[in-house]
Protein backbone atom coordinates (compact mmCIF):
# COMPACT_ATOMS: atom_id res chain seq x y z
CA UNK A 1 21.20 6.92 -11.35
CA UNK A 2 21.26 6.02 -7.41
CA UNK A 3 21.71 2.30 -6.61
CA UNK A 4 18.46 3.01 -4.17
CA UNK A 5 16.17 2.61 -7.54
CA UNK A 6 17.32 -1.03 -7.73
CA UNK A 7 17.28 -1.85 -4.32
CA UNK A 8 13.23 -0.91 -4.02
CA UNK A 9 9.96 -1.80 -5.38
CA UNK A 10 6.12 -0.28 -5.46
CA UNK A 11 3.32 -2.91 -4.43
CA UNK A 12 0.82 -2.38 -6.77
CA UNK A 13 -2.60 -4.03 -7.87
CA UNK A 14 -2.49 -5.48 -10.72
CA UNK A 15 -3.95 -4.04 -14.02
CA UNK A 16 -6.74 -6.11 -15.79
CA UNK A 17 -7.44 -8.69 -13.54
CA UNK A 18 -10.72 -8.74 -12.87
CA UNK A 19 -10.96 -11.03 -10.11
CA UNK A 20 -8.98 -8.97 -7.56
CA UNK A 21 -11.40 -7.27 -5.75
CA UNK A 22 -11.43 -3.24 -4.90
CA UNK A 23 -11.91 -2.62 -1.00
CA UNK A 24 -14.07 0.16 -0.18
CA UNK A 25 -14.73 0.57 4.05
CA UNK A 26 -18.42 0.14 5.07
CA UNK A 27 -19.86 3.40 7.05
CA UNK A 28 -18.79 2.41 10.18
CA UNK A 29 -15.23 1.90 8.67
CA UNK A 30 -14.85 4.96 6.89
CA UNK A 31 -15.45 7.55 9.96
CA UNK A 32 -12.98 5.96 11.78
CA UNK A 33 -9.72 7.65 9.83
CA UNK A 34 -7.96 4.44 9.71
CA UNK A 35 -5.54 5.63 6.55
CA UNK A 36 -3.55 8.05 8.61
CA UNK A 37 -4.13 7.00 12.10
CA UNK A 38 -3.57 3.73 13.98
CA UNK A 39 -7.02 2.26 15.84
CA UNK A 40 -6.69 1.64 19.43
CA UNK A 41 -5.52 -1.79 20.65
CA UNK A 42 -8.74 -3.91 20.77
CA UNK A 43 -11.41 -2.05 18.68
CA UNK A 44 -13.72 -3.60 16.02
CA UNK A 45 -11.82 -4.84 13.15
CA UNK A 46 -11.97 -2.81 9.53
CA UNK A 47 -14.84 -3.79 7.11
CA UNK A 48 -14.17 -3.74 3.71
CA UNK A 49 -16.34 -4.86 0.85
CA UNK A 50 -15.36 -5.31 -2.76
CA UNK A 51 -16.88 -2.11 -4.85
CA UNK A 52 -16.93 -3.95 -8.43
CA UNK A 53 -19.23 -6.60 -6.91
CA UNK A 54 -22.33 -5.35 -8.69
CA UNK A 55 -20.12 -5.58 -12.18
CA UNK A 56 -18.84 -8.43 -11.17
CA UNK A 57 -22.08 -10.52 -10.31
CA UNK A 58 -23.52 -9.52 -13.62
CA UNK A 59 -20.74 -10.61 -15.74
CA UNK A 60 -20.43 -13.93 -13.84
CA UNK A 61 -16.66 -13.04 -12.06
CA UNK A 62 -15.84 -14.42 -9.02
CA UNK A 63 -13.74 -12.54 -7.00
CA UNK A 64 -10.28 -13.56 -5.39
CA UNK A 65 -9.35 -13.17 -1.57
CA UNK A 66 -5.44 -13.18 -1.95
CA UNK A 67 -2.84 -12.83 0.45
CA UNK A 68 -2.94 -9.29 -0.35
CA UNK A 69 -5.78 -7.17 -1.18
CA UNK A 70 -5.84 -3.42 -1.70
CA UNK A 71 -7.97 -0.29 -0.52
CA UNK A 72 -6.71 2.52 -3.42
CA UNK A 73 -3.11 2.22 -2.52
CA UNK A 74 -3.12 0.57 0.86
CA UNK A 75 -2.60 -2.90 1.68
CA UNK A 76 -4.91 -5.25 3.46
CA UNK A 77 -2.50 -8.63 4.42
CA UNK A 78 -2.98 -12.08 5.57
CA UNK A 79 -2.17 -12.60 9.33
CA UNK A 80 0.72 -14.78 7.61
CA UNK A 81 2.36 -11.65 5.82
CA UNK A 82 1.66 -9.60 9.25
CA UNK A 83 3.81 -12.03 11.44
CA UNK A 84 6.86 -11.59 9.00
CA UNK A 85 6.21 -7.93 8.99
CA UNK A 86 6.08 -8.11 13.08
CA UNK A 87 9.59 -9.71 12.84
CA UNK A 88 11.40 -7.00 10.59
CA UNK A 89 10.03 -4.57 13.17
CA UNK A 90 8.63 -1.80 10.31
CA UNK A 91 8.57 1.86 12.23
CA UNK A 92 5.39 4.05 11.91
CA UNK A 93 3.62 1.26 10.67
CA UNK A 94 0.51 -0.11 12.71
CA UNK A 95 -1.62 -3.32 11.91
CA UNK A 96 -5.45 -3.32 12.62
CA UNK A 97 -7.73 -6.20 12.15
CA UNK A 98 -9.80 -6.30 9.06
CA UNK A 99 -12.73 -8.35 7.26
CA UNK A 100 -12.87 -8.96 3.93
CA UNK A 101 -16.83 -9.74 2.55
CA UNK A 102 -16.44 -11.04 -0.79
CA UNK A 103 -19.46 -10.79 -3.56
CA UNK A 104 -21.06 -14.08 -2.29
CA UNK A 105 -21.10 -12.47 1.19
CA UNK A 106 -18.18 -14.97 2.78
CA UNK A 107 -16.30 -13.35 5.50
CA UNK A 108 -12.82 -13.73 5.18
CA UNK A 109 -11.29 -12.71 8.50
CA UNK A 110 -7.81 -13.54 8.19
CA UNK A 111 -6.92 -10.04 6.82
CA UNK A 112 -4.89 -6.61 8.76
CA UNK A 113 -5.00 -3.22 7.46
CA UNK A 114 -1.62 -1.45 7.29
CA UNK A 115 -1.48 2.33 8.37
CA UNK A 116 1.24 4.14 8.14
CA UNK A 117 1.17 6.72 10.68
CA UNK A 118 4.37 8.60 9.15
CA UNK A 119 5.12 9.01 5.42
CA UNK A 120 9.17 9.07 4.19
CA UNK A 121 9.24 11.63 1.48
CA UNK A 122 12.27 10.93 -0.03
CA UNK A 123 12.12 10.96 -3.74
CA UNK A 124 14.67 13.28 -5.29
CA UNK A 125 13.59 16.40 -7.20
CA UNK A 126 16.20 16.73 -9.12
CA UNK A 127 16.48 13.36 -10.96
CA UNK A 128 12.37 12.25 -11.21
CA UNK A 129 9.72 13.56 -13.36
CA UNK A 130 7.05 15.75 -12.06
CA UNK A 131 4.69 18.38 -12.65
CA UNK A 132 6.28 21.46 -12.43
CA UNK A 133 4.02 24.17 -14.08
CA UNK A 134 1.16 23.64 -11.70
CA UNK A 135 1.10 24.14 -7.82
CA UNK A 136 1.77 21.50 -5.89
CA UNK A 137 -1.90 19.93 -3.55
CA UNK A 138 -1.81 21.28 -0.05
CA UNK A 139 -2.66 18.88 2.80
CA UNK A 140 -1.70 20.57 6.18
CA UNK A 141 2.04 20.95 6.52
CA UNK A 142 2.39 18.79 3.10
CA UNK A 143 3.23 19.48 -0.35
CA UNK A 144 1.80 16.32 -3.08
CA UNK A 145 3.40 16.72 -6.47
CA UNK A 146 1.85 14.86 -9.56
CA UNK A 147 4.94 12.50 -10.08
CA UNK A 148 5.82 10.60 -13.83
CA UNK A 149 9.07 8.76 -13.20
CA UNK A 150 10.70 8.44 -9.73
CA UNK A 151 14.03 8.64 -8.62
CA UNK A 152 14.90 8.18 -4.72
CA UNK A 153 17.02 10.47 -3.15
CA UNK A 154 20.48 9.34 -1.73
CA UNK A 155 20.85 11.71 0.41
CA UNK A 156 17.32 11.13 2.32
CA UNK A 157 17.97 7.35 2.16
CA UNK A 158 21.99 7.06 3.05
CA UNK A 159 21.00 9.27 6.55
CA UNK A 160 18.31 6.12 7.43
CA UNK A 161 19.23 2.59 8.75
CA UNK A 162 18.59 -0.17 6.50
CA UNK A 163 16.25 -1.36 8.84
CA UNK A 164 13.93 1.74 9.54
CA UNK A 165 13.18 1.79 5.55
CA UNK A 166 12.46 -1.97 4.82
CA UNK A 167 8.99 -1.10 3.93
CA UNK A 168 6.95 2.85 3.89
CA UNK A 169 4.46 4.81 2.50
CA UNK A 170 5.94 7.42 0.02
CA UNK A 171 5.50 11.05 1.09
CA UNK A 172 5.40 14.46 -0.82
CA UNK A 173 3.46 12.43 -4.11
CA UNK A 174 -0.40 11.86 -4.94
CA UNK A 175 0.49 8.46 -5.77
CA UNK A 176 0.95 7.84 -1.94
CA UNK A 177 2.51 4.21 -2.72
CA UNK A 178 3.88 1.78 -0.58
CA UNK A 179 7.30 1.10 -1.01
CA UNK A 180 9.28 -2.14 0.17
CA UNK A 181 13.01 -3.23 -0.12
CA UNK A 182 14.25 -5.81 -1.85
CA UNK A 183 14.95 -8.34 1.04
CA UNK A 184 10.73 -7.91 1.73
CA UNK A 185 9.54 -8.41 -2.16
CA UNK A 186 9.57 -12.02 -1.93
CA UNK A 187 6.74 -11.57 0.87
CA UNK A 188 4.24 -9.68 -0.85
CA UNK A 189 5.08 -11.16 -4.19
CA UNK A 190 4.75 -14.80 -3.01
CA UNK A 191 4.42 -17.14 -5.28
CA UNK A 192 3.02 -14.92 -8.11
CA UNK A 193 -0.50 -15.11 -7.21
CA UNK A 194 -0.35 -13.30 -4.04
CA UNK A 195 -2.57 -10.38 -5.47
CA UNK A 196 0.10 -8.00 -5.72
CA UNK A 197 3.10 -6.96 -8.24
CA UNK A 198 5.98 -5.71 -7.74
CA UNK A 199 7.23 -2.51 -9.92
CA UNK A 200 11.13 -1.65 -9.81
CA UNK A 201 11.28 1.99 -9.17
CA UNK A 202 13.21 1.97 -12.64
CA UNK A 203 10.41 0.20 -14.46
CA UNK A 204 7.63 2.72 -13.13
């Protein structure tokens, strides 16, 4: 087993928590591609609203706005989780304003979207788990394979600096996760109640 499946994490929503909200984009929001492309410099920010807020008002749950909030597998930060992320200098990666309107209609506008406008396919087909009997999903140039156990690939990983794969969204998978390094889990996991968790490749 390669060392790289100890060195990196998933950030993941966590299961059965009811009060961490589920973005979905507003109209205006979703025609404006922002999963795969970054938004030009100065544009309206992203408008999310929490889809389980009709289940959620009838049961009585009040939703959360945590540091980190997510739309499927993409991450909305706080502007505090953005500067760090500024400092470690993350390639492909752009950072668009965004507005969180929680079930009681508060904006919360201390929130950035993060697009990655490259994906780093570099889990190893050799050593992970994946469907094998059925074709793989075409989307243009790309292959997505229905993944069960993950195992990165030394050989992708060993050719890239340390500091160009702090933090990426994993190619050639459905799962389309976000990936960070060790030295960057303590900033999305915060102090345990940042509204994300952190799964060890190995643990997945």
């Amino acid at each position: 087993m390669t060392h790289f499946n100890d060195d990196y994490f998933f950030i993941r929503k966590p299961k059965n928590d009811d009060q961490l909200p589920f973005l979905e984009p507003d109209e205006n929001t979703e025609d404006r591609r922002f999963r795969f492309e970054m938004q030009q410099p100065g544009s309206a920010p992203l408008v999310f609203r929490n889809s389980w807020k009709e289940e959620n008002l009838r049961r009585g749950i009040r939703s959360l706005a945590p540091a980190v909030l997510f739309e499927g597998d993409d991450l909305v930060v706080s502007t505090a989780i953005r500067q760090s992320l500024l400092l470690a200098d993350i390639p492909d990666l752009a950072m668009h304003p965004a507005i969180y309107i929680d079930d009681q209609g508060t904006w919360h506008e201390d929130y950035w979207f993060l697009t990655f406008t490259k994906w780093l396919d570099c889990w190893d087909r050799n050593a992970s788990t994946y469907e094998q009997d059925d074709p793989p999903v075409r989307l243009g140039d790309f292959e997505l394979y229905q993944v069960y156990e993950y195992s990165l690939d030394p050989d992708v990983l060993d050719k890239i600096p340390l500091q160009n794969r702090l933090l990426f969204k994993l190619g050639g998978s459905l799962d389309g996760f976000i990936v960070c390094h060790k030295s960057l889990a303590g900033l999305f996991r915060g102090n345990g109640s940042s509204g994300a968790e952190l799964i060890a490749i190995t643990k997945y």
